[in-house]
Protein backbone atom coordinates (compact mmCIF):
# COMPACT_ATOMS: atom_id res chain seq x y z
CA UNK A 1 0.00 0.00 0.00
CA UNK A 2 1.55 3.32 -1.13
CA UNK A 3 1.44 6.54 1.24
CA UNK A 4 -1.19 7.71 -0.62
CA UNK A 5 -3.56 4.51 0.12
CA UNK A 6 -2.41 4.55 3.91
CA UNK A 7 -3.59 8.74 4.12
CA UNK A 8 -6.81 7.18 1.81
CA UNK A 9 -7.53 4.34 4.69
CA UNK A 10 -7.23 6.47 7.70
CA UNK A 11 -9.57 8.78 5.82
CA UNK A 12 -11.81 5.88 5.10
CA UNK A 13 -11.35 4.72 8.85
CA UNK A 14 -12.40 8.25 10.15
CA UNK A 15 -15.98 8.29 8.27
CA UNK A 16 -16.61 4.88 8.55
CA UNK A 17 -16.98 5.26 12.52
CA UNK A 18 -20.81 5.06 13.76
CA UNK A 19 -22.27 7.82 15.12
CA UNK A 20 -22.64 6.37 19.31
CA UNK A 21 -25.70 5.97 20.91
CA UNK A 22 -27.92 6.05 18.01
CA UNK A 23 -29.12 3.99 14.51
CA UNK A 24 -27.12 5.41 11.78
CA UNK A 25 -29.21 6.22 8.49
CA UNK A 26 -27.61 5.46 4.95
CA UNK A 27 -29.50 7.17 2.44
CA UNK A 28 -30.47 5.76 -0.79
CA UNK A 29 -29.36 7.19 -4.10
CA UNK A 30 -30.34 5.18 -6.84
CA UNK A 31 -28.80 6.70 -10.24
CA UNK A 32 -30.66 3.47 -12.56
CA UNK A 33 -33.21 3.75 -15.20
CA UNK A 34 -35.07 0.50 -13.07
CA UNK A 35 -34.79 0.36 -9.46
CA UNK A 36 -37.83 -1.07 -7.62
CA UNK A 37 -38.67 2.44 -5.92
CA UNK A 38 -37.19 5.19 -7.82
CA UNK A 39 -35.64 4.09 -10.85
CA UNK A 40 -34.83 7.20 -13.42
CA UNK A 41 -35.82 9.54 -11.05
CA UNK A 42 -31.90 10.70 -10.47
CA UNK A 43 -30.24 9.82 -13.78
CA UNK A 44 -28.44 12.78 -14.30
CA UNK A 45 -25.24 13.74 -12.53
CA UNK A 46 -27.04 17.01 -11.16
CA UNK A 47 -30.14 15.30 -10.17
CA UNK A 48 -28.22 12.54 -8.36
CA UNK A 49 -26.43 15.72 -6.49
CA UNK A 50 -29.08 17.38 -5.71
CA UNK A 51 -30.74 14.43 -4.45
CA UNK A 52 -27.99 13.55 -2.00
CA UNK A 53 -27.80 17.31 -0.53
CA UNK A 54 -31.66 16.51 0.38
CA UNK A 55 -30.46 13.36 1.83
CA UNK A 56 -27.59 15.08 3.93
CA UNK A 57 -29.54 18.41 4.54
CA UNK A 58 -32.55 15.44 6.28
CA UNK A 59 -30.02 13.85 7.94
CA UNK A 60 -27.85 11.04 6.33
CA UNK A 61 -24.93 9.24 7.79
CA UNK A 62 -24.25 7.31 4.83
CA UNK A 63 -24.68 8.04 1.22
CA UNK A 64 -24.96 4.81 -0.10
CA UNK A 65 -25.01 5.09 -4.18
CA UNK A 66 -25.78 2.63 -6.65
CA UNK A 67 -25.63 2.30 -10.41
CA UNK A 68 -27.24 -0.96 -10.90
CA UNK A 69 -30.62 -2.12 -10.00
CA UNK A 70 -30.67 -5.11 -7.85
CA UNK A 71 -34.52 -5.12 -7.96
CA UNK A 72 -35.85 -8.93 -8.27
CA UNK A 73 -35.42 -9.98 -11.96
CA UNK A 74 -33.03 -7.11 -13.02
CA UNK A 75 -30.45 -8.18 -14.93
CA UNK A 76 -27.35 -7.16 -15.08
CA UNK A 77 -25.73 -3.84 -16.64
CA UNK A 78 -22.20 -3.31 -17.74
CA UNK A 79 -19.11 -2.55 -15.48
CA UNK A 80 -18.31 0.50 -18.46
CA UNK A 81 -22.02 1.79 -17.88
CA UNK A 82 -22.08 1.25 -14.12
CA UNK A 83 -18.95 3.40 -13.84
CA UNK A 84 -20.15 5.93 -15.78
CA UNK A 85 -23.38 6.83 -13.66
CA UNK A 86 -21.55 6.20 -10.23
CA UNK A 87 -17.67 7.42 -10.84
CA UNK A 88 -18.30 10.64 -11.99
CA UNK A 89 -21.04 11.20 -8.78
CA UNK A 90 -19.15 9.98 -6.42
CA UNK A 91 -16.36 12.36 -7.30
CA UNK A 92 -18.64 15.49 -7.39
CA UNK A 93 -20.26 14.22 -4.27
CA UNK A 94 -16.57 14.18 -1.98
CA UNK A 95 -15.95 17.49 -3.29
CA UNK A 96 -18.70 19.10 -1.35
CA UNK A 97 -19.27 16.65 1.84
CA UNK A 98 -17.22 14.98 4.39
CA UNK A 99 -20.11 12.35 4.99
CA UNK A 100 -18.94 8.59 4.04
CA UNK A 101 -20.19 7.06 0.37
CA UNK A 102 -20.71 3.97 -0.50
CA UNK A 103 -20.66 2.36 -3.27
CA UNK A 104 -23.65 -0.36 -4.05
CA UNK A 105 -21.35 -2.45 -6.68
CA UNK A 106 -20.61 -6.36 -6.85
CA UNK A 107 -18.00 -5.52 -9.38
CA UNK A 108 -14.69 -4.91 -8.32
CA UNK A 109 -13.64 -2.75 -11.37
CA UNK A 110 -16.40 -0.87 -10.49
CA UNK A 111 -15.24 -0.47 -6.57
CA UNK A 112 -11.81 0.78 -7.42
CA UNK A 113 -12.72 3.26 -9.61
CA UNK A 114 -15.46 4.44 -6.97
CA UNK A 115 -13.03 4.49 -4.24
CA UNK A 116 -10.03 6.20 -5.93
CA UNK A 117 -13.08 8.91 -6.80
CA UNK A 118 -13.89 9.23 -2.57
CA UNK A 119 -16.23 6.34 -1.76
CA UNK A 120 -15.08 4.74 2.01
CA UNK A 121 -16.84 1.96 1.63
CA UNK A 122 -18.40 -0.95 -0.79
CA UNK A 123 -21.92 -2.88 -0.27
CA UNK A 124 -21.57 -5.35 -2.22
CA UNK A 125 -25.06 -7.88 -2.39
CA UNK A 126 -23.30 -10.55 -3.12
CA UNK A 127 -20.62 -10.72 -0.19
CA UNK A 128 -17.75 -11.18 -2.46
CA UNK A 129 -19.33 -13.90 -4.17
CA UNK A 130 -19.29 -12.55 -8.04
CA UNK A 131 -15.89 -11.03 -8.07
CA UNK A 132 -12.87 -13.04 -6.70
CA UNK A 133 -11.14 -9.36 -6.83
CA UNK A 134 -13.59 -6.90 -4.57
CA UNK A 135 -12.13 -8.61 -0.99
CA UNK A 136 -8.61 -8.30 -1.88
CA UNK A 137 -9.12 -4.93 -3.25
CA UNK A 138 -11.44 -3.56 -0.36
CA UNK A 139 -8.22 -4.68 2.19
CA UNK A 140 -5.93 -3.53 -0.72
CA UNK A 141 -7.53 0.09 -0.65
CA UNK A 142 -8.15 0.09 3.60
CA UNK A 143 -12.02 0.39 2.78
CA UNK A 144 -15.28 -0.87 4.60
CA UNK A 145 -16.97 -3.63 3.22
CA UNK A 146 -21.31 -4.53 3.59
CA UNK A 147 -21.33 -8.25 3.04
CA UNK A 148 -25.02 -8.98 2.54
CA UNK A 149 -26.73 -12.14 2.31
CA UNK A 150 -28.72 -13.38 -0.72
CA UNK A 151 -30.15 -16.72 -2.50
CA UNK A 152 -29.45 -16.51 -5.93
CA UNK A 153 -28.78 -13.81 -8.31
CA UNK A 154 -31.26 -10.56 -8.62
CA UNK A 155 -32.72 -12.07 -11.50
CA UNK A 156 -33.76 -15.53 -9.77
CA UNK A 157 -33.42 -14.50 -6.68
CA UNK A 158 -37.55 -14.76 -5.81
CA UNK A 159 -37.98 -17.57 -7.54
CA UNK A 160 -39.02 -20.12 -4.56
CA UNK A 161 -36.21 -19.52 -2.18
CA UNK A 162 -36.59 -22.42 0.77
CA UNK A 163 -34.68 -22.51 3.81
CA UNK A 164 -34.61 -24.82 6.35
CA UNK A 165 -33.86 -22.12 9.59
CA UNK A 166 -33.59 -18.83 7.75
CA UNK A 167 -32.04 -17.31 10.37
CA UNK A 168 -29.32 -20.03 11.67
CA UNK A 169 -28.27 -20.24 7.57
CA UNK A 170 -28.34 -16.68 7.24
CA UNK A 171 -25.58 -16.13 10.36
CA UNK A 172 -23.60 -19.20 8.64
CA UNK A 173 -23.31 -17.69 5.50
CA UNK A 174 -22.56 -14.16 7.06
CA UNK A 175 -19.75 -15.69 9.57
CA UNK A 176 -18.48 -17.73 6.63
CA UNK A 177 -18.24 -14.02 4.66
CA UNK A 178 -16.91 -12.12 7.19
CA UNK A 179 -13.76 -15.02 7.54
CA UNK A 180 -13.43 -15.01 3.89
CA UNK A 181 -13.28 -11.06 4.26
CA UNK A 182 -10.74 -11.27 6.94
CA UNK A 183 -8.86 -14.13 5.17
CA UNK A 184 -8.49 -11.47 2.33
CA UNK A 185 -6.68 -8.54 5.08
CA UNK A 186 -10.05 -6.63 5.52
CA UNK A 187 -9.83 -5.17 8.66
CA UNK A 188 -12.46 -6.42 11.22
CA UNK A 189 -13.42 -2.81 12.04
CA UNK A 190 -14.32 -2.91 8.26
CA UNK A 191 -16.78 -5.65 7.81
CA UNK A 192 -21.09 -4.92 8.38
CA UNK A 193 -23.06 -7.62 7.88
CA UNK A 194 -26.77 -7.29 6.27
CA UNK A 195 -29.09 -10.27 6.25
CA UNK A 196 -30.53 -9.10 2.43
CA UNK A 197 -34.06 -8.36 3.43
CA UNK A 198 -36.15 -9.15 0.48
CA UNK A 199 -33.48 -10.82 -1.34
CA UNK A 200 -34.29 -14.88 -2.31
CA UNK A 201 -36.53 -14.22 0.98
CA UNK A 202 -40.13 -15.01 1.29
CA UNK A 203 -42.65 -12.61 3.29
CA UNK A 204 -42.04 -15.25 6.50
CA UNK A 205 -38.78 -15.57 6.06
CA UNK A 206 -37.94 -11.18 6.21
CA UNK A 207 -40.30 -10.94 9.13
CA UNK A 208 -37.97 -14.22 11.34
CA UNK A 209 -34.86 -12.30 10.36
CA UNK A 210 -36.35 -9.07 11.86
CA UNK A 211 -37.62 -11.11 14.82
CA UNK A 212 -34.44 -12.62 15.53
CA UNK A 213 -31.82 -9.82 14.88
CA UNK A 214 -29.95 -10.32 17.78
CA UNK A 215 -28.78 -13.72 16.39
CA UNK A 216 -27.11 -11.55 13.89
CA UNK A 217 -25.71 -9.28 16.13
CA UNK A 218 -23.71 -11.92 18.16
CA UNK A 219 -21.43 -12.07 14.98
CA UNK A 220 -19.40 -9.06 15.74
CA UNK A 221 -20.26 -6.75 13.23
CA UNK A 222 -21.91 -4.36 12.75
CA UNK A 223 -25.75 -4.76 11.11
CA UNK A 224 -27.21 -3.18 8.40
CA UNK A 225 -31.25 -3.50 7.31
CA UNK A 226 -32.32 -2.61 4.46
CA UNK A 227 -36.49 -2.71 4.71
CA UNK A 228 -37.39 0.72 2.98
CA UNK A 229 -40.12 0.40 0.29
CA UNK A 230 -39.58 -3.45 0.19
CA UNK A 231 -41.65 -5.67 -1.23
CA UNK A 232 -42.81 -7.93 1.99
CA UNK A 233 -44.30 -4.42 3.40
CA UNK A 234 -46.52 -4.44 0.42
CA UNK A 235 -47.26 -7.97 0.81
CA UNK A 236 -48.19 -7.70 4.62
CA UNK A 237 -50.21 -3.99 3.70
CA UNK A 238 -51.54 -4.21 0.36
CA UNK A 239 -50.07 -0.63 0.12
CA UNK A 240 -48.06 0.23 -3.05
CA UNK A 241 -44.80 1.32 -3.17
CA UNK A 242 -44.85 5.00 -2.55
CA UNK A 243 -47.28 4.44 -0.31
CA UNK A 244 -45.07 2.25 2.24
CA UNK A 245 -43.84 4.78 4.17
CA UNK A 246 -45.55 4.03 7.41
CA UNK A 247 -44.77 0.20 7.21
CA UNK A 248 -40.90 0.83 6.18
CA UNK A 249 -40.80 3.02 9.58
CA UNK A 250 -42.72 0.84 11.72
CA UNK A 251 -40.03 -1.96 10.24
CA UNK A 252 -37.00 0.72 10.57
CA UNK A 253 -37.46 0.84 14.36
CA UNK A 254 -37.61 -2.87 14.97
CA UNK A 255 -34.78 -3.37 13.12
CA UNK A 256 -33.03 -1.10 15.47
CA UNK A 257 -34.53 -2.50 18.30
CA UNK A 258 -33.11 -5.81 17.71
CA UNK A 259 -29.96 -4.42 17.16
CA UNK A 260 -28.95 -2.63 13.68
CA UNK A 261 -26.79 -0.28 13.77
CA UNK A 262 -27.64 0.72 10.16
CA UNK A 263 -30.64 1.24 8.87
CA UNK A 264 -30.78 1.53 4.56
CA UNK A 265 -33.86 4.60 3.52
CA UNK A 266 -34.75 6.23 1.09
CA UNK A 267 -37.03 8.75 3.37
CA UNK A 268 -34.24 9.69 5.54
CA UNK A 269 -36.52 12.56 8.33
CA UNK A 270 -39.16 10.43 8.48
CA UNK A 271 -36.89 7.69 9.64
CA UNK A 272 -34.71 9.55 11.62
CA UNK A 273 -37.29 10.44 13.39
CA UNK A 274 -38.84 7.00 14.02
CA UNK A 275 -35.16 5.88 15.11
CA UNK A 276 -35.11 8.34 17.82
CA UNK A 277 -37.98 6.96 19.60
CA UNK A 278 -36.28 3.12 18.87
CA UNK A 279 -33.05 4.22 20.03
CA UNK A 280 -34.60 6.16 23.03
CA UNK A 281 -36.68 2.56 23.87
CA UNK A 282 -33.47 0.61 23.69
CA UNK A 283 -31.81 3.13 26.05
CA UNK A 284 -34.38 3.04 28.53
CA UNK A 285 -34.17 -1.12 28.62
CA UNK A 286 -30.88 -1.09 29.18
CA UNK A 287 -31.21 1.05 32.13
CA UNK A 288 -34.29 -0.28 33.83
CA UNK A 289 -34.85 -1.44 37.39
């Protein structure tokens, strides 16, 4: 690693340290023509910038920005087109904000391009899985890693996924990731887990992984949900998808109630406000009797 990736890494390090005593947000900036919830809506570089100042101005932790949709049944998109709507964002976005970006990318050409332009940090859906090159380059560069969970591909993903204990495989897989991640030089301080709410999950199977966080939390890591707008809420509501608001907070605060330290939205007041009163719960628990 050259000076200039050690000064990049303790950089990275800095903004990649959760804010204490609360459930950090990471906003959602989707620059695709498809995403499930907002796709085309921030295409252009200055739309995708003036999106994220919203995000920030609401209260954002995270920026987390992605350039290909990982909806159930998207395909794929190119690593040349993927680069060109991130890279160029990314780079505007550093310019202007301290706040740690990440990069929603299972490509590792992709990642280094995104990094090298300011991100701190990859999520990666697949946990590694696609590109034998993103763990060695996430320890490589000193960046964070989100290692999520997920049966399948985006485009099969839904497509009867069975478990036999949701949960138990889900923390399996996860602590399998996280070795692999650590096998690779990632630092541990690096790695966040997600459990890939709504991906190659059935309706039962998101609502036992939000019932038994905690199991999750015993890894080590650090825990990321991602329930805005999802699918399952619509399911359980009959309420479309702009109109899943209430049911993505109600899920928001459970999530941090079992434990998440991260919570992935794409209405970032609304749910820093519904955190609060989590967090504020959680606090008083601790400190009863």
């Amino acid at each position: 690693m050259t000076a200039a990736d050690l000064s990049s890494a303790s950089v990275a390090a800095t903004r990649l340290t959760l804010p204490p005593g609360r459930t950090a947000v990471m906003g959602v900036l989707n620059v695709t023509p498809d995403s499930f919830s907002d796709g085309g809506r921030h295409a252009t570089r200055d739309l995708a910038l003036a999106r994220a100042r919203e995000l920030i101005a609401e209260g954002a932790d995270l920026i987390d920005v992605g350039g290909e949709s990982t909806r159930p049944g998207a395909e794929p998109v190119s690593a040349e087109r993927e680069r060109a709507r991130v890279v160029p964002l990314i780079a505007a976005l550093r310019a202007e904000t301290a706040v740690p970006i990440s990069v929603d990318t299972t490509k590792a050409s992709v990642a280094a391009e995104a990094l090298a332009a300011g991100a701190d940090l990859v999520n990666d859906v697949s946990a590694g899985r696609f590109d034998a090159a993103m763990l060695p380059l996430v320890a490589a560069r000193g960046a964070g890693i989100i290692l999520m969970h997920m049966q399948g591909t985006p485009a099969t993903m839904q497509q009867a996924p069975a478990y036999g204990d949701v949960v138990s495989e889900v923390a399996t897989f996860l602590a399998a990731r996280a070795e692999a991640a650590r096998a690779a030089g990632v630092a541990a301080h690096a790695i966040w887990v997600d459990p890939g709410i709504g991906f190659g999950k059935l309706v039962a199977h998101n609502l036992a992984l939000l019932a038994r966080l905690e199991r999750l939390v015993t890894l080590g890591f650090p825990v990321v949900v991602g329930v805005s707008r999802k699918g399952f809420l619509g399911s359980l509501t009959g309420a479309s998808v702009a109109e899943r608001l209430p049911a993505s907070l109600a899920a928001a605060a459970l999530a941090a109630l079992g434990g998440a330290r991260v919570v992935r939205a794409h209405d970032v007041g609304a749910t820093r406000q519904a955190l609060a009163v989590a967090d504020a719960l959680a606090r008083a628990a601790r400190t009863r009797g």
